[in-house]
N, C-alpha and C. Protein backbone atom coordinates (compact mmCIF):
# COMPACT_ATOMS: atom_id res chain seq x y z
N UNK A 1 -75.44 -10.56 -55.69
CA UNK A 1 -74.33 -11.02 -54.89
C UNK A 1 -74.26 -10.25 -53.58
N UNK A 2 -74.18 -10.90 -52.28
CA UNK A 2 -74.01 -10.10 -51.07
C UNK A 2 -72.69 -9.53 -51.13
N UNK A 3 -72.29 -8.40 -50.42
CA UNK A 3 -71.59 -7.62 -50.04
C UNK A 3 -70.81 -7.91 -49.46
N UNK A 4 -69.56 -7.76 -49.17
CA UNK A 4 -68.61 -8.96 -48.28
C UNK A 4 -68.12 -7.94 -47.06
N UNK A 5 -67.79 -8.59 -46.38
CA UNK A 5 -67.97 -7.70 -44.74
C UNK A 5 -67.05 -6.80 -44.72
N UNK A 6 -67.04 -5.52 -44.12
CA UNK A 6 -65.85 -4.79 -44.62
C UNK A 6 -64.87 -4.76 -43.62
N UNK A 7 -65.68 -4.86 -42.24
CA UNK A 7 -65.19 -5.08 -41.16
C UNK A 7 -64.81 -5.81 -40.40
N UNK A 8 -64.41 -7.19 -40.46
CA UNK A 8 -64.91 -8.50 -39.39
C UNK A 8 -64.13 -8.17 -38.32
N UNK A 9 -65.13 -9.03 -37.20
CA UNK A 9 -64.46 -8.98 -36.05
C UNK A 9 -64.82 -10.28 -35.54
N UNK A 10 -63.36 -10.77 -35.11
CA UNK A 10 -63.37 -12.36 -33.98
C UNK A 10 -62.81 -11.77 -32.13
N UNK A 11 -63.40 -13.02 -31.56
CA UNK A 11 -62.98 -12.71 -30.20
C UNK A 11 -61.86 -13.77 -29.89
N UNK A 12 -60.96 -13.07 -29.17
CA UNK A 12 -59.30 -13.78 -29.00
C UNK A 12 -59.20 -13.77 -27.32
N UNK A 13 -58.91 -14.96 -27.11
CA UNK A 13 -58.49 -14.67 -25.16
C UNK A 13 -56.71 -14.52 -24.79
N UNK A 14 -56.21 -13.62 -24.45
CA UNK A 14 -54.80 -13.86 -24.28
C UNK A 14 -54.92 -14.47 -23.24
N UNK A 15 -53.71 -15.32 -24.32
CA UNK A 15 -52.93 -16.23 -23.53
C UNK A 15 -51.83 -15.91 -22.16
N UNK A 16 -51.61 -17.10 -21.61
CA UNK A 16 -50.52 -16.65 -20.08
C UNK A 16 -49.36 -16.21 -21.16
N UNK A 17 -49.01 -17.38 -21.56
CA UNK A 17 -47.54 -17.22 -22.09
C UNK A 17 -47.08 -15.64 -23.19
N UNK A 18 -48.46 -15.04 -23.37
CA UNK A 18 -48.15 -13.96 -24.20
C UNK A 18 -48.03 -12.64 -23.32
N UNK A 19 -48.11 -13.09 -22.10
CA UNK A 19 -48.15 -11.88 -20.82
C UNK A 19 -46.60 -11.70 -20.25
N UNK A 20 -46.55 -10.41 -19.91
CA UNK A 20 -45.26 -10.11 -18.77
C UNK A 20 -45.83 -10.28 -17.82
N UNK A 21 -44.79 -10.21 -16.93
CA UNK A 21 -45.15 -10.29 -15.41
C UNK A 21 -46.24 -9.99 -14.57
N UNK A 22 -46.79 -8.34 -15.36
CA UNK A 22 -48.05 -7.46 -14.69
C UNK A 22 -48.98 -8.37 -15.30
N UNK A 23 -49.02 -9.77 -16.80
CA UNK A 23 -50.37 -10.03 -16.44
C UNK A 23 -50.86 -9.52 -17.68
N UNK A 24 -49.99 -8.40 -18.02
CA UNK A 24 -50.47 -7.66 -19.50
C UNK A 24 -49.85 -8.71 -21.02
N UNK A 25 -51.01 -8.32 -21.84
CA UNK A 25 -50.36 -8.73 -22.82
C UNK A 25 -48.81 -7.83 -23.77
N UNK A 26 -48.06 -8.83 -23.22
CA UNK A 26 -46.68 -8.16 -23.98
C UNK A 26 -46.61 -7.29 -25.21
N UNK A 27 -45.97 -6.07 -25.16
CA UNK A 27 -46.04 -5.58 -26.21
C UNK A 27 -46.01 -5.94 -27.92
N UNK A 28 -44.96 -6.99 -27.86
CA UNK A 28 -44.54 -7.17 -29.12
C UNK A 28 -46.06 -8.52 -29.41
N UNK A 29 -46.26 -8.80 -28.70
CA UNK A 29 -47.29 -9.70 -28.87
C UNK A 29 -48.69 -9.51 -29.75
N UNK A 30 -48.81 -8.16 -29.22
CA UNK A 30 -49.96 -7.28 -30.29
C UNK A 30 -49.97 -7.34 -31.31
N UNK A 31 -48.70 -7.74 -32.17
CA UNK A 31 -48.72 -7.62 -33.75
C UNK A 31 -48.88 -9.26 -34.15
N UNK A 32 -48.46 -10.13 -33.10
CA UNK A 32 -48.87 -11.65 -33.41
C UNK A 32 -50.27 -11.68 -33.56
N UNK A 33 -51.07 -11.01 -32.05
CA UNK A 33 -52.54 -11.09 -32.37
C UNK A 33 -53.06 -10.17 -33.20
N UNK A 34 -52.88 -9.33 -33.79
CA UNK A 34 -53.45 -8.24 -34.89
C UNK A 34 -53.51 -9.05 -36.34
N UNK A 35 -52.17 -9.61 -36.60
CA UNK A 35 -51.47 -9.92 -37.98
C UNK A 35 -52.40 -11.75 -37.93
N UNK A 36 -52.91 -12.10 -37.04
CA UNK A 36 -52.84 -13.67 -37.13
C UNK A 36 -55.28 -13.62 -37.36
N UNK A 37 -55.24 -12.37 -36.77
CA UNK A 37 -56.83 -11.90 -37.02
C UNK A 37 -56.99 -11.79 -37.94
N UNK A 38 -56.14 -10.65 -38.80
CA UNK A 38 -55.87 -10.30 -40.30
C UNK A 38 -56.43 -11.69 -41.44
N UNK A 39 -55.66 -12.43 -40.71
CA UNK A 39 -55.32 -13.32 -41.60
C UNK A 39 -56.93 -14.53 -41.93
N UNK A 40 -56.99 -14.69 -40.32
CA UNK A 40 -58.29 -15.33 -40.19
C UNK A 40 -59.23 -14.65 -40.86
N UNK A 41 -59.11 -13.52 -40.96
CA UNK A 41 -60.73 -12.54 -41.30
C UNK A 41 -60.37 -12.72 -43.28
N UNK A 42 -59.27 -12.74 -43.80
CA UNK A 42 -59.35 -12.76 -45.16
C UNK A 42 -59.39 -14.52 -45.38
N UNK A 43 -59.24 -15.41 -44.50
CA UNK A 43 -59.10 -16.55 -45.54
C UNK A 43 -60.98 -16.93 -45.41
N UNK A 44 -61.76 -16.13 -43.56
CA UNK A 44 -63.02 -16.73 -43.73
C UNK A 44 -64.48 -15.30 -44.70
N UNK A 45 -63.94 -14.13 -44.64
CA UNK A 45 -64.29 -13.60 -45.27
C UNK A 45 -64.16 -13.19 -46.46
N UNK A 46 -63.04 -13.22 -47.02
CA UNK A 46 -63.00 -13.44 -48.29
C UNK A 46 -62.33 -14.27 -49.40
N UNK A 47 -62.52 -15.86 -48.48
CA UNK A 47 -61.85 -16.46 -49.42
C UNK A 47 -60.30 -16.80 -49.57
N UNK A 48 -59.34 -15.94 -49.22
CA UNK A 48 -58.38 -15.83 -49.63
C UNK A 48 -57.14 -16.34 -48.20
N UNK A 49 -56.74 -17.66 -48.86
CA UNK A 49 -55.00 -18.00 -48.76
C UNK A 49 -54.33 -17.41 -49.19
N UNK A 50 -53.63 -16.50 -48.46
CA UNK A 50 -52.58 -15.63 -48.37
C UNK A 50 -50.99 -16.45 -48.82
N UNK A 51 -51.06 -17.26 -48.12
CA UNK A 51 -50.03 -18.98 -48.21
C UNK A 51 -50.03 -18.63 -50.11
N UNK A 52 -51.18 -19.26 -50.25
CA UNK A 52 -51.77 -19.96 -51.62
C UNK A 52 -51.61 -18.50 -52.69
N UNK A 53 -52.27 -17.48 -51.93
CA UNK A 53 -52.32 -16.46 -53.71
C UNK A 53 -50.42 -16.22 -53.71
N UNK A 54 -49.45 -16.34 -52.56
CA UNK A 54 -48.25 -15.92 -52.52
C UNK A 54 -47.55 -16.94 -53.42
N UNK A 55 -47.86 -18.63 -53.52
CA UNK A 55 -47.83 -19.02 -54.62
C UNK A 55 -48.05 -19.07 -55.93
N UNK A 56 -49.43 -18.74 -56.14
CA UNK A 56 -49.96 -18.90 -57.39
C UNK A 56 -49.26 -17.83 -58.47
N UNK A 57 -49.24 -16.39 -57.35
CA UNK A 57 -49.13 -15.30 -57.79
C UNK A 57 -47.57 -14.91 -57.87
N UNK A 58 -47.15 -15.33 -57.03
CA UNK A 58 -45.05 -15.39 -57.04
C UNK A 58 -45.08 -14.11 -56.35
N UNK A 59 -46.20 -13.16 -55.64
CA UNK A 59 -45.88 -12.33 -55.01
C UNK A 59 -46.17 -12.56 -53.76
N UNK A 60 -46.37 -11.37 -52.67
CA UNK A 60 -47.18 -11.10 -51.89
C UNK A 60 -46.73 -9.77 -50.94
N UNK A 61 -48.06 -9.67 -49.84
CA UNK A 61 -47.59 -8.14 -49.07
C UNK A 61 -46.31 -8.56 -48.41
N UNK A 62 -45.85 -7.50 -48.32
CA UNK A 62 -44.45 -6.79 -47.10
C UNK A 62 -44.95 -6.10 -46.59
N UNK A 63 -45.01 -6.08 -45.49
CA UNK A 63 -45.29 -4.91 -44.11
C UNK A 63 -43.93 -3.94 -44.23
N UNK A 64 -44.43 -2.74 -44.54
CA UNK A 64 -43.15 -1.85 -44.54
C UNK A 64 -43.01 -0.73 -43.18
N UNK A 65 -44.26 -0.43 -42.44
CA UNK A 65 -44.41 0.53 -41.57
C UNK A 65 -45.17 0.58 -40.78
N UNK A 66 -45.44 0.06 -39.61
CA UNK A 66 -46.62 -0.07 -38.76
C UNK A 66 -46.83 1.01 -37.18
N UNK A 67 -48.00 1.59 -37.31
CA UNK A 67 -48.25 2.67 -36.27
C UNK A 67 -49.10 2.09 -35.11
N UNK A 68 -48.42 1.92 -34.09
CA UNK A 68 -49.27 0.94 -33.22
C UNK A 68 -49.27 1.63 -32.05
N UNK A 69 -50.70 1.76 -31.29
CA UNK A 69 -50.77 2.97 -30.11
C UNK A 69 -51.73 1.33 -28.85
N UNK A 70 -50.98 1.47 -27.56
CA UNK A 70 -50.89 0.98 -26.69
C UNK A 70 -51.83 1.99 -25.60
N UNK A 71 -52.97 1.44 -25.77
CA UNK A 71 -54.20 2.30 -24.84
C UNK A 71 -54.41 2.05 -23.49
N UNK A 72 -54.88 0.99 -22.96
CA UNK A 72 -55.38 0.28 -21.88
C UNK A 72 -54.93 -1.41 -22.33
N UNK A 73 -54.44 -1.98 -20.99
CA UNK A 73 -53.49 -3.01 -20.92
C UNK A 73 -55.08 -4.27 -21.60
N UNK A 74 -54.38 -5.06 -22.00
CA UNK A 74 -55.40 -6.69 -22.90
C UNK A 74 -54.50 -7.58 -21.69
N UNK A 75 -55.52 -8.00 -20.72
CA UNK A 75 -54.78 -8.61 -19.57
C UNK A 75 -55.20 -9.84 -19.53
N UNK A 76 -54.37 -11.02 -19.31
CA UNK A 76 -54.12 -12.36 -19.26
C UNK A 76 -55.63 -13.26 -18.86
N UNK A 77 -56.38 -13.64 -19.75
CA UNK A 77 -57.56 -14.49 -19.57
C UNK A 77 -58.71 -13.45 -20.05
N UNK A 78 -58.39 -12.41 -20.54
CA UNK A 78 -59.44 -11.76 -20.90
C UNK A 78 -59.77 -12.45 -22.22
N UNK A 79 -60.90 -11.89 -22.95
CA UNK A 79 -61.53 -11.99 -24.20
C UNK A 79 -61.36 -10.35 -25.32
N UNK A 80 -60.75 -10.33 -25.78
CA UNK A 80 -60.88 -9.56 -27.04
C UNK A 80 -61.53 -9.24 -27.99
N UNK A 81 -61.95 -8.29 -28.48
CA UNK A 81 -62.67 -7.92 -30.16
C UNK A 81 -61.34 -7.71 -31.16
N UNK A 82 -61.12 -8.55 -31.96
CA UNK A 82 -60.61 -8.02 -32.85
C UNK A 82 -60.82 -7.49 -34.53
N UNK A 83 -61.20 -6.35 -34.65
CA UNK A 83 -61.65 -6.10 -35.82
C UNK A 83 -60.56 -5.58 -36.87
N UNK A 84 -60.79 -6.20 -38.27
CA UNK A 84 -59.45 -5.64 -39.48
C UNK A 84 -60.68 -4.75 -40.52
N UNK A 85 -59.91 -3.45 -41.29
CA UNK A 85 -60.47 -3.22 -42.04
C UNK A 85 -59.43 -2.52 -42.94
N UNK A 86 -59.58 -2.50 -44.56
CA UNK A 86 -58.67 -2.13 -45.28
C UNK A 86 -59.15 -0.30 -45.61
N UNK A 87 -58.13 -0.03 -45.47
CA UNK A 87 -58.17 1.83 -44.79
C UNK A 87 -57.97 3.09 -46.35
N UNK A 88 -56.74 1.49 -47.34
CA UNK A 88 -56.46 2.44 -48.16
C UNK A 88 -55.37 1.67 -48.75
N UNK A 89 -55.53 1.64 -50.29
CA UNK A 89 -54.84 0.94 -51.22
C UNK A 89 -54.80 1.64 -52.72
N UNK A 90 -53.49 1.78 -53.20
CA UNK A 90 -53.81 2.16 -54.31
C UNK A 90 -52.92 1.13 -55.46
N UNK A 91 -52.40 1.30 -56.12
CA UNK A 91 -51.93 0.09 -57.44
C UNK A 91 -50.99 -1.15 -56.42
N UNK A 92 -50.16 -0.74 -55.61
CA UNK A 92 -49.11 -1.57 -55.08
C UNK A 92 -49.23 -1.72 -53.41
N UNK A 93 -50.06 -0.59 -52.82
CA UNK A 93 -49.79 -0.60 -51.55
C UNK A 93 -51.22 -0.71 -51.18
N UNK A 94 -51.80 -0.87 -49.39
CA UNK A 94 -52.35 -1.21 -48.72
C UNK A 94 -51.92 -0.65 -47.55
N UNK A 95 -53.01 -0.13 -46.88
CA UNK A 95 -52.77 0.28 -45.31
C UNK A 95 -53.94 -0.68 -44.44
N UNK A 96 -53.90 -1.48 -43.83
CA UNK A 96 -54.82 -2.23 -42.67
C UNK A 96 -55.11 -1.79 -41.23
N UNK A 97 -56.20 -1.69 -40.88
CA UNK A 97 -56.85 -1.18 -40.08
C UNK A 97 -56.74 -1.76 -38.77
N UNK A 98 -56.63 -2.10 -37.56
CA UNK A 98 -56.82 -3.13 -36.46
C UNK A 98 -57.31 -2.13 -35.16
N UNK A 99 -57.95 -2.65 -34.75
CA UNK A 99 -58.56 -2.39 -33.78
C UNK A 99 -58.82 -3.46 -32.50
N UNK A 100 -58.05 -3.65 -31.25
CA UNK A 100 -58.46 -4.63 -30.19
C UNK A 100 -59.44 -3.53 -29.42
N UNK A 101 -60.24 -4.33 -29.01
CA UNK A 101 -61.10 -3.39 -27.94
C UNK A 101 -61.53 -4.69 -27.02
N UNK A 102 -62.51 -4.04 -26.23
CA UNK A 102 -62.09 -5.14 -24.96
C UNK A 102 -64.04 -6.24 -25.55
N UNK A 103 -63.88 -6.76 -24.51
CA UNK A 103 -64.92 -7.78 -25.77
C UNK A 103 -66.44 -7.84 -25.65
N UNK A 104 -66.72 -6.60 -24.98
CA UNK A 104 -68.36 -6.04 -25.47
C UNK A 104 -68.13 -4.90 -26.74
N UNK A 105 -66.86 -4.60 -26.64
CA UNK A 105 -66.41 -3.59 -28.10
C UNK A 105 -66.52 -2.38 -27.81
N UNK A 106 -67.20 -1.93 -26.39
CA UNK A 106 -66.94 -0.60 -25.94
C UNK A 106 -65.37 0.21 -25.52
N UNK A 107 -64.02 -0.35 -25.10
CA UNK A 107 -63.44 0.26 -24.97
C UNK A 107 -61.75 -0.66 -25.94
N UNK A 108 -61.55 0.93 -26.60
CA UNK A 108 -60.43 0.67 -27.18
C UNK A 108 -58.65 0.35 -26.45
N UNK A 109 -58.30 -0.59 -26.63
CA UNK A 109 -57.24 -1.25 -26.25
C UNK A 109 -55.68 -1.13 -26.68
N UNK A 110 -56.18 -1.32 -27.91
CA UNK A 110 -54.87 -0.68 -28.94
C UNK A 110 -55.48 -0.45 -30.34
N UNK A 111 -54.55 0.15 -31.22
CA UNK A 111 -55.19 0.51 -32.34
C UNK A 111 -53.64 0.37 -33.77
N UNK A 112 -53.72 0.14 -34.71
CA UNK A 112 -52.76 0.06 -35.24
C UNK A 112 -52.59 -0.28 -36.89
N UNK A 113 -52.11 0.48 -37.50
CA UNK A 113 -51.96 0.62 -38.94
C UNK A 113 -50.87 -0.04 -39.51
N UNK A 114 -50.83 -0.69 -39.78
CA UNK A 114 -49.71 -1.87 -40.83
C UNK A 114 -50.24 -1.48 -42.57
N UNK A 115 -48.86 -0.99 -42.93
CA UNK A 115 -48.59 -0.88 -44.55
C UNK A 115 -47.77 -1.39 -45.06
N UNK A 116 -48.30 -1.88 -46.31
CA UNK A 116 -47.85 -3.30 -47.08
C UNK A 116 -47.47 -2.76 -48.10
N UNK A 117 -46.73 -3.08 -49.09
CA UNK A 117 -46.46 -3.14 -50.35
C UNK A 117 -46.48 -4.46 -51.30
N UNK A 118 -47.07 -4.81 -52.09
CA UNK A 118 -46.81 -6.29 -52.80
C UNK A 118 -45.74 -6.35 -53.88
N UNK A 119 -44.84 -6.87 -53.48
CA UNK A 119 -43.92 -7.36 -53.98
C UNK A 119 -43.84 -8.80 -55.27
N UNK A 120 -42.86 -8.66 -55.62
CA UNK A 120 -42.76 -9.78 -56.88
C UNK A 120 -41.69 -10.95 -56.10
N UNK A 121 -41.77 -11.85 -55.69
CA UNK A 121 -41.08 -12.74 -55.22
C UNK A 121 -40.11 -13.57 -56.52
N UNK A 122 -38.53 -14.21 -55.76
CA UNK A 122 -38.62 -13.43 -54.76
C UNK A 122 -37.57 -12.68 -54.98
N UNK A 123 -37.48 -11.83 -55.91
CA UNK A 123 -36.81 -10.69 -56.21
C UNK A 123 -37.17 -9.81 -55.11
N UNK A 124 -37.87 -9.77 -54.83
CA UNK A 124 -39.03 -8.69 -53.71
C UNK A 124 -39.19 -6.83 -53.97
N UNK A 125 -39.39 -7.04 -55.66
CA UNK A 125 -39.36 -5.72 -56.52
C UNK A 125 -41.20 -5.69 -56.13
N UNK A 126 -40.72 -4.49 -56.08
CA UNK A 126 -42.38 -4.07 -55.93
C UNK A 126 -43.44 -4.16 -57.19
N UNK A 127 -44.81 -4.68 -57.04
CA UNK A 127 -45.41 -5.04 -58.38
C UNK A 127 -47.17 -4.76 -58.20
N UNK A 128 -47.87 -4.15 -59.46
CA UNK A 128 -49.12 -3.79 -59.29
C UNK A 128 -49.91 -4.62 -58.51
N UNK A 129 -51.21 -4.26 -58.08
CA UNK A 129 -51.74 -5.39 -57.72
C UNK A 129 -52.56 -5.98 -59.00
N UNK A 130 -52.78 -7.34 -59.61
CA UNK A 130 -53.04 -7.87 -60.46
C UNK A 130 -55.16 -7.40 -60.25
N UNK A 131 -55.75 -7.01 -61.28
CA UNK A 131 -57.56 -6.18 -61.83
C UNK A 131 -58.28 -7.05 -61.51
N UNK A 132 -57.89 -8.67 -60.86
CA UNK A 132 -59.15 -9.17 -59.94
C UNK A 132 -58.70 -8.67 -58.78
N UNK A 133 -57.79 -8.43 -57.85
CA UNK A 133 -57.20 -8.05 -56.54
C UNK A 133 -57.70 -6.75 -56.56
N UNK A 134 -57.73 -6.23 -57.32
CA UNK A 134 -57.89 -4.51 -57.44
C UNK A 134 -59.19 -4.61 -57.27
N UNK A 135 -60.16 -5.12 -57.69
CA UNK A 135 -61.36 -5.12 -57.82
C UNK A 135 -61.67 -5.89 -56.37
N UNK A 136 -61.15 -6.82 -55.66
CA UNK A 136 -61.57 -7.31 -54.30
C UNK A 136 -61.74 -6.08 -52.92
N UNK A 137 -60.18 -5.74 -53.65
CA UNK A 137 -59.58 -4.41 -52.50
C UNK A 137 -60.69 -2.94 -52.68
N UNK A 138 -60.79 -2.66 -53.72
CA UNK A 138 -62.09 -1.76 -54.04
C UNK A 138 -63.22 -2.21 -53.33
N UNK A 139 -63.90 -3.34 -53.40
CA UNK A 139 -65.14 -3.28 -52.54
C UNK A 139 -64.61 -3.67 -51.10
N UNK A 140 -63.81 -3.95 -50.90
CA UNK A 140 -63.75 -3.98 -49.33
C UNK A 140 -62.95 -2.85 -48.26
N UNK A 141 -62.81 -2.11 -49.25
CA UNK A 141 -62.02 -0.81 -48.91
C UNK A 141 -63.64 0.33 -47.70
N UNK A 142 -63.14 0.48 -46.94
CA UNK A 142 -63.93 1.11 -45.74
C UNK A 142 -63.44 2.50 -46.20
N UNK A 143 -64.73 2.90 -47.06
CA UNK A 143 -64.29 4.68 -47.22
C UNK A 143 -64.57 5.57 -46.32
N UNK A 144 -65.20 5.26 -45.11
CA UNK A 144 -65.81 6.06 -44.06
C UNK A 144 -64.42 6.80 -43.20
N UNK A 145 -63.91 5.96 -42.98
CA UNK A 145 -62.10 6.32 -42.83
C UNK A 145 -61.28 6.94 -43.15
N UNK A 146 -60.98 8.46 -43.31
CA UNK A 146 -60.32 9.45 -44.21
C UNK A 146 -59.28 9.12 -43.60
N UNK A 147 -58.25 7.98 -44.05
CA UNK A 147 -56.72 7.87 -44.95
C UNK A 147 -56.11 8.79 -44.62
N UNK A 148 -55.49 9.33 -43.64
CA UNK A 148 -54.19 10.45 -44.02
C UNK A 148 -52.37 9.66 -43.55
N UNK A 149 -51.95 9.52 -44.72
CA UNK A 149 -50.69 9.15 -44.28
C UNK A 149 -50.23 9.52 -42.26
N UNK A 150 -50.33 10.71 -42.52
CA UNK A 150 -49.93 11.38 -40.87
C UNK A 150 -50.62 11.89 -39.90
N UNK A 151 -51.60 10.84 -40.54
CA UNK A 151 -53.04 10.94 -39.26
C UNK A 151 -53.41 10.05 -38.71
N UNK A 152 -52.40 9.55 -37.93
CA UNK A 152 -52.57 8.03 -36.95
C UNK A 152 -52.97 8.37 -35.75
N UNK A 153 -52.14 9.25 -35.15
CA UNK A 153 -52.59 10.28 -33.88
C UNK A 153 -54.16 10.47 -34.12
N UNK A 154 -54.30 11.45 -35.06
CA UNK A 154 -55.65 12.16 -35.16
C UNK A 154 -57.01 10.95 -34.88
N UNK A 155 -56.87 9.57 -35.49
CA UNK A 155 -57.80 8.44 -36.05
C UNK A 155 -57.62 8.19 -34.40
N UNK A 156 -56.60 7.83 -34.00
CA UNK A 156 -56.63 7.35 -32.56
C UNK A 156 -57.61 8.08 -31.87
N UNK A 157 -57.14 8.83 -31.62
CA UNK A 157 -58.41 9.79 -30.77
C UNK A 157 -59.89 9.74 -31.48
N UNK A 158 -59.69 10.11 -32.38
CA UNK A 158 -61.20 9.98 -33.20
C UNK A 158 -61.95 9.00 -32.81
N UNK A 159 -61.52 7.42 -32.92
CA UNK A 159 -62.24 6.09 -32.63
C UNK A 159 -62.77 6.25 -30.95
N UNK A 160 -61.70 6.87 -30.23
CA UNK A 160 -61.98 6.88 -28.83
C UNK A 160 -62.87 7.71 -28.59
N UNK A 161 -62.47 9.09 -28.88
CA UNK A 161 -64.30 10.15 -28.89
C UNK A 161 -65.60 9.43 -29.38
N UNK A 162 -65.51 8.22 -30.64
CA UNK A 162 -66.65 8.04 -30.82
C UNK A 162 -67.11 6.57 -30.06
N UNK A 163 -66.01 5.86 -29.44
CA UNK A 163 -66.74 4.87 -28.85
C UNK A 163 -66.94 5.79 -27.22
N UNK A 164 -66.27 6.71 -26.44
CA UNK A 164 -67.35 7.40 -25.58
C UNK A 164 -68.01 7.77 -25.51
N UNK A 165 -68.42 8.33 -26.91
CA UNK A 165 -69.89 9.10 -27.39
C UNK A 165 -70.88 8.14 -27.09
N UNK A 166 -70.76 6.25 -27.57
CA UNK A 166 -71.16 5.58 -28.14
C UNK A 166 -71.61 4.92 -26.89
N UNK A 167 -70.41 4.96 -25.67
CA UNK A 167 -70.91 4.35 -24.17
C UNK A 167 -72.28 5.61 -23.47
N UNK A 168 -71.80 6.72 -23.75
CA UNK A 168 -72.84 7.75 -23.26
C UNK A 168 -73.99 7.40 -23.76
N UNK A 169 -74.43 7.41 -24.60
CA UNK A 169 -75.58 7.22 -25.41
C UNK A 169 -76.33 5.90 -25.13
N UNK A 170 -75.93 4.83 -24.51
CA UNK A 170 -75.91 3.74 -24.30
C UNK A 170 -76.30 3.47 -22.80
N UNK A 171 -75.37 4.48 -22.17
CA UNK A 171 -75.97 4.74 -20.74
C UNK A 171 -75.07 3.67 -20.01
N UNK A 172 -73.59 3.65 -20.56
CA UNK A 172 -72.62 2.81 -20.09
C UNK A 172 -71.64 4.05 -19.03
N UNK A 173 -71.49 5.00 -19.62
CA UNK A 173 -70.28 6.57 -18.82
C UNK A 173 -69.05 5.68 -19.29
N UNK A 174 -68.22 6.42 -18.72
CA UNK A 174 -66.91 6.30 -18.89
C UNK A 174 -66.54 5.24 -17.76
């Protein structure tokens, strides 16, 4: 059986209407395009209606806490990278990975951690994740990523040292 992608990434053009005035993509807008990638990358990479398992299953995630860092402006007609990867999950919770960068994938744009809890609908009591889910989230879990609750700061910078490393080497500079 192949390996299922741990990372995907699609390219997104902002839109006018998602811009302020400067042209930039609006702040609050970032979590429309982060959360709507998310979504695309699990129903074509792994299968999964989010809609559909929230039925079948009477649960689904809650976003309880999201760390979102605003780098360099995603400006009106550009093209985007957007990549999701799952960072860290254990019986009930989930932390998701996002990454916009600009759309050769050399420079980071924003960066941002959304944590979920799955809930039991719609009581909305919190509930395990059911040993096929556990077993999805296990192989698609990106262990390269050391997880620290209060290391959003630290990862931020980290990704950015290594995609400058990554332009140097490349013979792109800063």
């Amino acid at each position: 059986m192949a390996r299922l992608v741990r990372t995907p990434e699609t390219l997104h053009r902002i839109h006018f209407q998602d811009c302020d005035m400067l042209g930039h993509l609006n702040n609050a807008r970032y979590l429309d395009y982060f959360l709507n990638a998310r979504e695309d990358h699990t129903t074509e990479h792994y299968a999964m209606n989010l809609g559909k398992l929230a039925q079948e299953q009477r649960a689904a995630w809650v976003i309880t806490k999201h760390h979102l860092s605003f780098l360099k402006p995603a400006r009106h007609g550009a093209l985007v990278r957007i990549g999701t990867q799952l960072i860290h999950f254990d019986n009930s919770n989930l932390v998701v990975e996002m990454q916009m960068r600009s759309e050769d994938g050399q420079r980071l744009l924003a960066l941002l951690w959304s944590e979920m809890t799955f809930v039991q609908m719609p009581a909305g009591t919190r509930l395990d994740h059911p040993d096929e889910l556990m077993d999805l989230l296990n192989e698609i879990d990106v262990d390269e990523v050391d997880y620290d609750p209060d290391g959003f700061d630290e990862r931020v910078k980290l990704v950015r040292q290594q995609l400058k490393q990554k332009r140097r080497d490349t013979g792109k500079g800063d």
